[in-house]
PDB file of N, CA and C in Angstrom:
ATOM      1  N   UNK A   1       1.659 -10.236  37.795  1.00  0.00           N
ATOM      2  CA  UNK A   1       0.650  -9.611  36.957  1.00  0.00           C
ATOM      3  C   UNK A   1      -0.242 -10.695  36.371  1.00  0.00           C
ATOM      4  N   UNK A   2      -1.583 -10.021  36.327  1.00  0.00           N
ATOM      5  CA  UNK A   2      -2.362 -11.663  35.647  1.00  0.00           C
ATOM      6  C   UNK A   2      -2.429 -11.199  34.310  1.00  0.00           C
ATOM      7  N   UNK A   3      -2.221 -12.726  33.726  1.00  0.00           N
ATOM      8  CA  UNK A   3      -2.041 -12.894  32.194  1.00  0.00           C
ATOM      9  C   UNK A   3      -3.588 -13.329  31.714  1.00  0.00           C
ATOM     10  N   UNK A   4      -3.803 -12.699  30.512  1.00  0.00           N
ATOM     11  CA  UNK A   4      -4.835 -13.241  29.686  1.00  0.00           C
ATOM     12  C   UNK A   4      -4.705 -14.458  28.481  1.00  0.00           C
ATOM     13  N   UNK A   5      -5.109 -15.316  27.880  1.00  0.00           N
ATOM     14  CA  UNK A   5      -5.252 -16.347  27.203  1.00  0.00           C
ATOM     15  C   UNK A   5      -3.904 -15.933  25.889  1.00  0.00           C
ATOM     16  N   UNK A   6      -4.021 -14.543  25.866  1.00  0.00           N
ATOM     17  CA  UNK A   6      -3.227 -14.552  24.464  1.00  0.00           C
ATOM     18  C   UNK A   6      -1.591 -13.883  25.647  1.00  0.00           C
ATOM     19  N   UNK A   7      -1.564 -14.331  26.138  1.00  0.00           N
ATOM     20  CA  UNK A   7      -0.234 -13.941  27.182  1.00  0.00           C
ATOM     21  C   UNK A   7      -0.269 -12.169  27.209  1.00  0.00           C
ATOM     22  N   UNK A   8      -1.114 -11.645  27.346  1.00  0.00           N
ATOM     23  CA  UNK A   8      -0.780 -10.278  27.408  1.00  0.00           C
ATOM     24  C   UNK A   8      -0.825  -9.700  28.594  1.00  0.00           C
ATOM     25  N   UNK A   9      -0.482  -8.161  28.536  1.00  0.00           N
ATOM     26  CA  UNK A   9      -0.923  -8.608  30.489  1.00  0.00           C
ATOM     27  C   UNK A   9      -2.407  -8.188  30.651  1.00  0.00           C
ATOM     28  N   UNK A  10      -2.520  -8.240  31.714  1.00  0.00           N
ATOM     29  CA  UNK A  10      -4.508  -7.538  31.792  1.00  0.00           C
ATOM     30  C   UNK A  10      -4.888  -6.639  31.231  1.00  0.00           C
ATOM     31  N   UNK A  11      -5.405  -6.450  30.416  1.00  0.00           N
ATOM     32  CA  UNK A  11      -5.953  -4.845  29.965  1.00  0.00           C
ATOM     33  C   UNK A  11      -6.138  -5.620  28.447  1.00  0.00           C
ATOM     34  N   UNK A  12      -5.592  -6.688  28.403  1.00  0.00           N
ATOM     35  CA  UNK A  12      -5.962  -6.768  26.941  1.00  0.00           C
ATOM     36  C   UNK A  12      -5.135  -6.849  25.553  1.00  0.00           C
ATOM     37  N   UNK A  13      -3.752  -5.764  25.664  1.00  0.00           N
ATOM     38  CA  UNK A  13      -2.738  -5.599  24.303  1.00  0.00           C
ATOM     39  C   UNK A  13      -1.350  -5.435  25.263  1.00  0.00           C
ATOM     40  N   UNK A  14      -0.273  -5.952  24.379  1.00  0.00           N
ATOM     41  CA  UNK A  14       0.973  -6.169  25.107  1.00  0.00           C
ATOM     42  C   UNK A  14       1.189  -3.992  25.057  1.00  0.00           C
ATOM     43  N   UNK A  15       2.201  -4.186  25.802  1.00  0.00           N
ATOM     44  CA  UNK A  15       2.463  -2.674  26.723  1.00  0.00           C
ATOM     45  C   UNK A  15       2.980  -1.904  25.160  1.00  0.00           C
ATOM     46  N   UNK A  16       2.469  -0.798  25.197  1.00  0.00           N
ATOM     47  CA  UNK A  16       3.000  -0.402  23.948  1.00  0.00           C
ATOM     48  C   UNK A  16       1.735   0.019  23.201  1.00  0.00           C
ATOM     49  N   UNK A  17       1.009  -0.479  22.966  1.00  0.00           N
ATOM     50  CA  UNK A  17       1.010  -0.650  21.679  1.00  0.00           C
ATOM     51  C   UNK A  17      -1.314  -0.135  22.073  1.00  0.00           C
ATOM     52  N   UNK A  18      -1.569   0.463  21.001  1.00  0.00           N
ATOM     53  CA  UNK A  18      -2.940   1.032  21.327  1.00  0.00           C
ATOM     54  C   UNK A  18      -3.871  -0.141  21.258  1.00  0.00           C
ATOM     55  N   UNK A  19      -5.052   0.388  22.540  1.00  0.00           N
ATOM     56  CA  UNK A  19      -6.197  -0.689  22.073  1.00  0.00           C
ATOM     57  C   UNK A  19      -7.047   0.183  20.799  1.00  0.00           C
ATOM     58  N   UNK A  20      -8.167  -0.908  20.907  1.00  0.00           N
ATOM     59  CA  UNK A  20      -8.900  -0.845  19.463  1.00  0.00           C
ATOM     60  C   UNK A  20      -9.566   0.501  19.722  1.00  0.00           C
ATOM     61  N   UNK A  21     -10.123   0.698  21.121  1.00  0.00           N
ATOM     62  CA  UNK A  21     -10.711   2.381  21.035  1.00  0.00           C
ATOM     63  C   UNK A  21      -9.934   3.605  20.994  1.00  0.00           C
ATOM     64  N   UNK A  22      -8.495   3.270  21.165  1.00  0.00           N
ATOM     65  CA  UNK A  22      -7.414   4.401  20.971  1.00  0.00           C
ATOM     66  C   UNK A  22      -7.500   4.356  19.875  1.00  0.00           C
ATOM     67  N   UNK A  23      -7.468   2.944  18.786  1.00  0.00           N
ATOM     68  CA  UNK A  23      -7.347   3.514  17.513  1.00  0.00           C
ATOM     69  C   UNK A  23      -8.232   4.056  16.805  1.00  0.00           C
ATOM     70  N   UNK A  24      -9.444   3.867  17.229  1.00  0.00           N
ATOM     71  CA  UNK A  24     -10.801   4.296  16.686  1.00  0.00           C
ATOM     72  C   UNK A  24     -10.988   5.933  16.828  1.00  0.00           C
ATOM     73  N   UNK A  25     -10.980   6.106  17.682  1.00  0.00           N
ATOM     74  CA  UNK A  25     -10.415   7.647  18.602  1.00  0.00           C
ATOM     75  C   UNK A  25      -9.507   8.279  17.851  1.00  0.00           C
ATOM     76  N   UNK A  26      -8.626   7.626  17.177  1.00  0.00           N
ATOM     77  CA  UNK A  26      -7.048   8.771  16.795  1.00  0.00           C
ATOM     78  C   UNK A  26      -7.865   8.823  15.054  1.00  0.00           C
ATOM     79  N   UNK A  27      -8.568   7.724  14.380  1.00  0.00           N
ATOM     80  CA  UNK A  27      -8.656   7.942  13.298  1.00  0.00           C
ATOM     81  C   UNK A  27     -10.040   8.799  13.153  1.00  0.00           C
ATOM     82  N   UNK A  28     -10.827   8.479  14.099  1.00  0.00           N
ATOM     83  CA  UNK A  28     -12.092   9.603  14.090  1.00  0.00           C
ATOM     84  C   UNK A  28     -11.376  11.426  13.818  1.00  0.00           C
ATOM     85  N   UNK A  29     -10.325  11.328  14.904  1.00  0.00           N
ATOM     86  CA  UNK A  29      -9.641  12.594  15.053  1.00  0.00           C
ATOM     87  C   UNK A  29      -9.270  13.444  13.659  1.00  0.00           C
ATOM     88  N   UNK A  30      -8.421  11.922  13.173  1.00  0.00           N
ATOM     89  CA  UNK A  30      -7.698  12.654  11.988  1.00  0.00           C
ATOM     90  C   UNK A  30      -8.957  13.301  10.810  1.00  0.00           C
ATOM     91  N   UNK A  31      -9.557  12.288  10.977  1.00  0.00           N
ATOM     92  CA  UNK A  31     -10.686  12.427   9.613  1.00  0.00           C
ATOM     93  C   UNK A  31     -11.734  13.508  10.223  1.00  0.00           C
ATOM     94  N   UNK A  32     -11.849  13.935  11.273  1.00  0.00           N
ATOM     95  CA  UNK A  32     -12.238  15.040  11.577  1.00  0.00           C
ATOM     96  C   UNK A  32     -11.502  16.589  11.212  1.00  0.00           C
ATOM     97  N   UNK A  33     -10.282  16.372  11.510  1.00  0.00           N
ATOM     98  CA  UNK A  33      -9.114  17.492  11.356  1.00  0.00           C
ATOM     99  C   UNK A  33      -8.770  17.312   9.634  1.00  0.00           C
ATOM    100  N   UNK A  34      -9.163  16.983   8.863  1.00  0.00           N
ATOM    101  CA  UNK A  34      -9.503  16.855   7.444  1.00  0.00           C
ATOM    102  C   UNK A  34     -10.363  17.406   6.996  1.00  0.00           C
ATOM    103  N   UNK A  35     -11.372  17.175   7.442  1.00  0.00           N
ATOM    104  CA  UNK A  35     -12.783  17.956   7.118  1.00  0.00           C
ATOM    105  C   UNK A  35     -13.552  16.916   6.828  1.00  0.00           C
ATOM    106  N   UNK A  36     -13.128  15.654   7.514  1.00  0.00           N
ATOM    107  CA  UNK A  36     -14.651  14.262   6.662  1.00  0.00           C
ATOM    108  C   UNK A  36     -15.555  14.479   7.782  1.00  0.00           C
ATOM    109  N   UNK A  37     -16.478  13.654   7.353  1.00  0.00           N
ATOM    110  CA  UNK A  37     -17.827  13.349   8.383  1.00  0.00           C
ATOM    111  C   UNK A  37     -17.222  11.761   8.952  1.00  0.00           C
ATOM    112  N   UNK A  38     -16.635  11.972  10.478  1.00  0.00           N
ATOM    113  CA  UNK A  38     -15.964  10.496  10.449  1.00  0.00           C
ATOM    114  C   UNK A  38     -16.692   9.455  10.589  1.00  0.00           C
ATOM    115  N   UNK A  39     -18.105   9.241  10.929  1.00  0.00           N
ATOM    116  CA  UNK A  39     -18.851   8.321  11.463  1.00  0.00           C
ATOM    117  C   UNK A  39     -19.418   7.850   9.839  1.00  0.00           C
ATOM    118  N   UNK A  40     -19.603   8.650   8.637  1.00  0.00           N
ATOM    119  CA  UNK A  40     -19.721   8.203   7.556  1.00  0.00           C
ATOM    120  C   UNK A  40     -18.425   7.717   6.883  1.00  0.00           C
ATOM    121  N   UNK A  41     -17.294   8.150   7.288  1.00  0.00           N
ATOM    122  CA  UNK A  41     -16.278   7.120   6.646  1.00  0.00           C
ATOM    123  C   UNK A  41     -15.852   6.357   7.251  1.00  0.00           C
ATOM    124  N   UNK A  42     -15.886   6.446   8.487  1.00  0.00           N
ATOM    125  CA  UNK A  42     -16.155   4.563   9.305  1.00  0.00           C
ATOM    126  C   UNK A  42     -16.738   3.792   9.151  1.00  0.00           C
ATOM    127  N   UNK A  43     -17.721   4.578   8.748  1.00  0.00           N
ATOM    128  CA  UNK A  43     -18.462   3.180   8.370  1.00  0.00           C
ATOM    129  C   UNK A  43     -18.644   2.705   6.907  1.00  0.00           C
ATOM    130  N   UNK A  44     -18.278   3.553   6.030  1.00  0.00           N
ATOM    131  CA  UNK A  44     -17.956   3.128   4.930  1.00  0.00           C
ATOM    132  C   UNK A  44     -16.531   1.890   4.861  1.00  0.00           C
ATOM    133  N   UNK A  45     -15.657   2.349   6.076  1.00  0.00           N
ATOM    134  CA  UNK A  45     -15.037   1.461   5.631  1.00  0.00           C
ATOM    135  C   UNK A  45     -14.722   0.071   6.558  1.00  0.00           C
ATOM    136  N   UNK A  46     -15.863  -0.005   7.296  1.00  0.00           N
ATOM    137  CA  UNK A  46     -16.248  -1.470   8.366  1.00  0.00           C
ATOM    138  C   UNK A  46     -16.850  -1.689   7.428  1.00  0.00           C
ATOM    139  N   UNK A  47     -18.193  -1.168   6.581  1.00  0.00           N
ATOM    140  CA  UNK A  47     -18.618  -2.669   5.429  1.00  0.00           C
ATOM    141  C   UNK A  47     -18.340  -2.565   4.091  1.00  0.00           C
ATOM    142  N   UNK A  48     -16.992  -2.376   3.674  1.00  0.00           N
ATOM    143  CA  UNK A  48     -16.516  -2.370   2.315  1.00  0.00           C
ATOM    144  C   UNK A  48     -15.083  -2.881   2.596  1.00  0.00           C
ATOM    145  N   UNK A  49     -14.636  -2.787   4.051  1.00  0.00           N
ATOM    146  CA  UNK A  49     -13.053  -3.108   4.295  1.00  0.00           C
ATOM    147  C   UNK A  49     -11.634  -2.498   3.390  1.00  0.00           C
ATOM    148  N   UNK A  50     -12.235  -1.217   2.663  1.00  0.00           N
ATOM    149  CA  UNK A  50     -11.553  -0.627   2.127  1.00  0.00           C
ATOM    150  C   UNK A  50     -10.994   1.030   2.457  1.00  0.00           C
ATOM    151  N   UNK A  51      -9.810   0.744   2.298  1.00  0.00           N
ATOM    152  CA  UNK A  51      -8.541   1.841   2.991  1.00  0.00           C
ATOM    153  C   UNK A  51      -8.757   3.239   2.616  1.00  0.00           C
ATOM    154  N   UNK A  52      -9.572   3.404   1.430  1.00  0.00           N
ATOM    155  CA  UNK A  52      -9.574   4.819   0.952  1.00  0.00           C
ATOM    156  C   UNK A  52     -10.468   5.506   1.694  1.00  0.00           C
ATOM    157  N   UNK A  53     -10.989   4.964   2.118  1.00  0.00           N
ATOM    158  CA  UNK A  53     -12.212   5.468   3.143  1.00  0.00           C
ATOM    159  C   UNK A  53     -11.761   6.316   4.590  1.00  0.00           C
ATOM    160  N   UNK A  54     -10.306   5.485   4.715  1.00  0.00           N
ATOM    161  CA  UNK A  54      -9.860   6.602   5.939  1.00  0.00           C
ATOM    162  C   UNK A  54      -8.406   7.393   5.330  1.00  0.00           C
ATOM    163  N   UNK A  55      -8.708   8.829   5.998  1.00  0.00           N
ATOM    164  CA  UNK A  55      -7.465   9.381   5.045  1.00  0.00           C
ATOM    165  C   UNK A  55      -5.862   8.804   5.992  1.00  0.00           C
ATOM    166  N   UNK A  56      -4.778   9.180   5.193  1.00  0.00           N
ATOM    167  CA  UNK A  56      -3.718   8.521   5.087  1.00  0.00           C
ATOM    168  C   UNK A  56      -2.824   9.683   6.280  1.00  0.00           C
ATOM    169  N   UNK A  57      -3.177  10.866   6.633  1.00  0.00           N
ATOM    170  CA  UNK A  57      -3.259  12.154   7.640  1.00  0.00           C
ATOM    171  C   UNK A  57      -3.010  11.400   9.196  1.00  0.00           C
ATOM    172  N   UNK A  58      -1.890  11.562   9.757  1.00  0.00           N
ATOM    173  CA  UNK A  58      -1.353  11.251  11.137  1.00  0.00           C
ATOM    174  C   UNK A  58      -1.473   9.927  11.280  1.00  0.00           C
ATOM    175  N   UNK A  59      -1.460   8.931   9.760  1.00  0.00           N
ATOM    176  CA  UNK A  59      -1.386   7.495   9.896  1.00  0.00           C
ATOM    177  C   UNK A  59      -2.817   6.799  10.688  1.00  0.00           C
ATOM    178  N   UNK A  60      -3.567   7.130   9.791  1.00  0.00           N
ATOM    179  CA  UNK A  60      -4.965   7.523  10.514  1.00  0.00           C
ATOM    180  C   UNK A  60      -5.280   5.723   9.486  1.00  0.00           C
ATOM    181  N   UNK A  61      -4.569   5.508   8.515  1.00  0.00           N
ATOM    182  CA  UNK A  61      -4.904   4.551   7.671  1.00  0.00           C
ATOM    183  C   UNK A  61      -4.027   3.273   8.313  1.00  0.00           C
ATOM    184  N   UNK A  62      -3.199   3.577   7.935  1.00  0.00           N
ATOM    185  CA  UNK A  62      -2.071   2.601   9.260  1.00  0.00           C
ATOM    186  C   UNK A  62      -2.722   1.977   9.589  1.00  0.00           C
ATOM    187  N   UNK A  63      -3.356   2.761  10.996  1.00  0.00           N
ATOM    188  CA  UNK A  63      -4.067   2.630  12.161  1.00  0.00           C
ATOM    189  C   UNK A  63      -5.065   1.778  12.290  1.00  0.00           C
ATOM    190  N   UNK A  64      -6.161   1.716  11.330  1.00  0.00           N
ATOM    191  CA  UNK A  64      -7.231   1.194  11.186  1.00  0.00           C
ATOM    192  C   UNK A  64      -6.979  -0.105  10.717  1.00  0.00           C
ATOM    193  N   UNK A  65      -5.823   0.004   9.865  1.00  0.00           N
ATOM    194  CA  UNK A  65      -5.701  -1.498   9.487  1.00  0.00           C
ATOM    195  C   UNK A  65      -5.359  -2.359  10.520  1.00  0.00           C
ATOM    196  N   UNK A  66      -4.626  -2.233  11.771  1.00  0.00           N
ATOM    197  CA  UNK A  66      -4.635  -2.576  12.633  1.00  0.00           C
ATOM    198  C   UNK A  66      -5.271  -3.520  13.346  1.00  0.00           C
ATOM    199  N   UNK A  67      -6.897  -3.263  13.194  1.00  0.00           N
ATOM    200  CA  UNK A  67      -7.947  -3.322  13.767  1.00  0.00           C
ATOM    201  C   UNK A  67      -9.010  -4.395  13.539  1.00  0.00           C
ATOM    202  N   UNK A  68      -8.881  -5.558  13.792  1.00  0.00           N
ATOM    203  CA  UNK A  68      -9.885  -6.716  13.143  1.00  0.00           C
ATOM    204  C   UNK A  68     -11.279  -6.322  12.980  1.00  0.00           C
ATOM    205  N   UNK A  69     -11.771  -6.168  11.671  1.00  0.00           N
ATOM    206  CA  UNK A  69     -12.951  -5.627  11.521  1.00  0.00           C
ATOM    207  C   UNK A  69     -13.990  -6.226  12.229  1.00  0.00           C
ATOM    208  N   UNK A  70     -13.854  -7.887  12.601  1.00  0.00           N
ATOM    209  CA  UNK A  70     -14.544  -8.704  12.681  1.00  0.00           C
ATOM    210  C   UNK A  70     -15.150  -8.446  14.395  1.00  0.00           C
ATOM    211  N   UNK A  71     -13.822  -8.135  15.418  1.00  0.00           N
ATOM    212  CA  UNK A  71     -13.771  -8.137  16.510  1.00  0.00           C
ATOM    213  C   UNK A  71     -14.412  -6.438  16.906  1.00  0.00           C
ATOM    214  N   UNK A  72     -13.849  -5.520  15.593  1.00  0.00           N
ATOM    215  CA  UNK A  72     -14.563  -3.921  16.128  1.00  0.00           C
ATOM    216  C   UNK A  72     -15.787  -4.383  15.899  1.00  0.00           C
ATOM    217  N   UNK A  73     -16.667  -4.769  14.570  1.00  0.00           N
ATOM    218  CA  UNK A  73     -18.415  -5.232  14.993  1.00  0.00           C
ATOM    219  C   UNK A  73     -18.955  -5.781  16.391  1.00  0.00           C
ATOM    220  N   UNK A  74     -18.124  -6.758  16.655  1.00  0.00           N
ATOM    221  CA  UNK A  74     -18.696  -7.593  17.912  1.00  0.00           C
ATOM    222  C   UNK A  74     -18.782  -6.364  19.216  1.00  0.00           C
ATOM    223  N   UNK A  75     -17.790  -5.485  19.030  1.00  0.00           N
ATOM    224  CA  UNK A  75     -17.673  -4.854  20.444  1.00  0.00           C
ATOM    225  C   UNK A  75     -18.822  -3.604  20.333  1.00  0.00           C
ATOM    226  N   UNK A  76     -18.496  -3.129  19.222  1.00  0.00           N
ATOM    227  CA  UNK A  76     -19.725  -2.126  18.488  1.00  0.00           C
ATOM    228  C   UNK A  76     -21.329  -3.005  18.969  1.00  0.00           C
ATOM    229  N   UNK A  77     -21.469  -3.714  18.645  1.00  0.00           N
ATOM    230  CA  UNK A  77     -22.788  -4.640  18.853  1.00  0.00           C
ATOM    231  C   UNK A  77     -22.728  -4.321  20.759  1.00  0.00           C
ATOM    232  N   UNK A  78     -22.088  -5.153  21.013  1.00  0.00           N
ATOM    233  CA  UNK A  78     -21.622  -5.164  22.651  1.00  0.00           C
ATOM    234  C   UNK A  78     -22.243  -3.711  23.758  1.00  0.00           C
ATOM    235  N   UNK A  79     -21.452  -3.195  22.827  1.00  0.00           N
ATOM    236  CA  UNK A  79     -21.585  -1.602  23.535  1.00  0.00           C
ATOM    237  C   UNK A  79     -22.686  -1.033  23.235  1.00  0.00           C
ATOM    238  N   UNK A  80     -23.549  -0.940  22.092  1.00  0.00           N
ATOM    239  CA  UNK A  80     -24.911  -0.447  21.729  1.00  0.00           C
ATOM    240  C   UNK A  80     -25.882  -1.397  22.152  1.00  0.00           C
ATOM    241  N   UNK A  81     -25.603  -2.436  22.504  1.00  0.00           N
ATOM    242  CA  UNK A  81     -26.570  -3.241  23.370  1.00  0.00           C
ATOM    243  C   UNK A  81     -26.229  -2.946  24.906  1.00  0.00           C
ATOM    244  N   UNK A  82     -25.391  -2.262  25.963  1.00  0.00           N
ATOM    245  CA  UNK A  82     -25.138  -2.163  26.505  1.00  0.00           C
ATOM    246  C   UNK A  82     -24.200  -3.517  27.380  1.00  0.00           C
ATOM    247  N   UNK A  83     -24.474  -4.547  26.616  1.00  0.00           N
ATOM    248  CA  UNK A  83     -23.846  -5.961  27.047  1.00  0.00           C
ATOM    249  C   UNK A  83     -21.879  -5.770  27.224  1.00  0.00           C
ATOM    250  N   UNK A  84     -21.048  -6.539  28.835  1.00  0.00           N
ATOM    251  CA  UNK A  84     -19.938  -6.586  28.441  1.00  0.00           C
ATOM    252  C   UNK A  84     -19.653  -7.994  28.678  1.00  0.00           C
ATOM    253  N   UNK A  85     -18.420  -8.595  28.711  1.00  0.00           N
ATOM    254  CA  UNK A  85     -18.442  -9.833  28.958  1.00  0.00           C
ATOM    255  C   UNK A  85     -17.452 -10.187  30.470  1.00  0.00           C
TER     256      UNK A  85
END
C-alpha cells in the first residue's frame, strides 16, 4: 500500500477514523436536524473557533473539534477556487 508523509495509508487518515469532509458533512447534518442554519454556524465557528456555535446533538461538537481550522480554510479556499494539489 503507498504511504503518505504522515505514515497513513493513501487517502489521507489512518483506517478508522473520518476525513475532514465526513466531518463537515455529519456536523452540517446534525445542526440541520436541530433546526440551525448550518452554513451560518459554521461559519460562525471557523472565525471565532468557538464550540457553542455547533450543537453538542450526535457529537456534532466532538466532531468539529477534530478538525484543524487552519487546514479546513486552506481546503475551503482550494475548492472555491477550483485549485487541487
Amino acid at each position: 500500500m503507498i504511504e503518505n508523509k504522515d505514515n497513513y495509508p493513501a487517502g489521507g487518515q489512518p483506517e478508522g477514523e473520518l476525513s475532514m469532509r465526513e466531518i463537515i458533512c455529519k456536523v452540517y447534518e446534525a445542526l440541520e436536524q436541530k433546526g440551525y442554519n448550518p452554513i451560518n454556524q459554521l461559519v460562525g465557528y471557523i472565525l471565532s473557533e468557538d464550540p457553542t456555535y455547533i450543537t453538542n446533538y450526535n457529537n456534532a461538537r466532538g466532531l468539529i473539534r477534530r478538525v484543524d481550522r487552519d487546514k479546513l480554510l486552506v481546503e475551503l479556499v482550494k475548492n472555491y477556487l477550483g485549485l487541487s494539489e
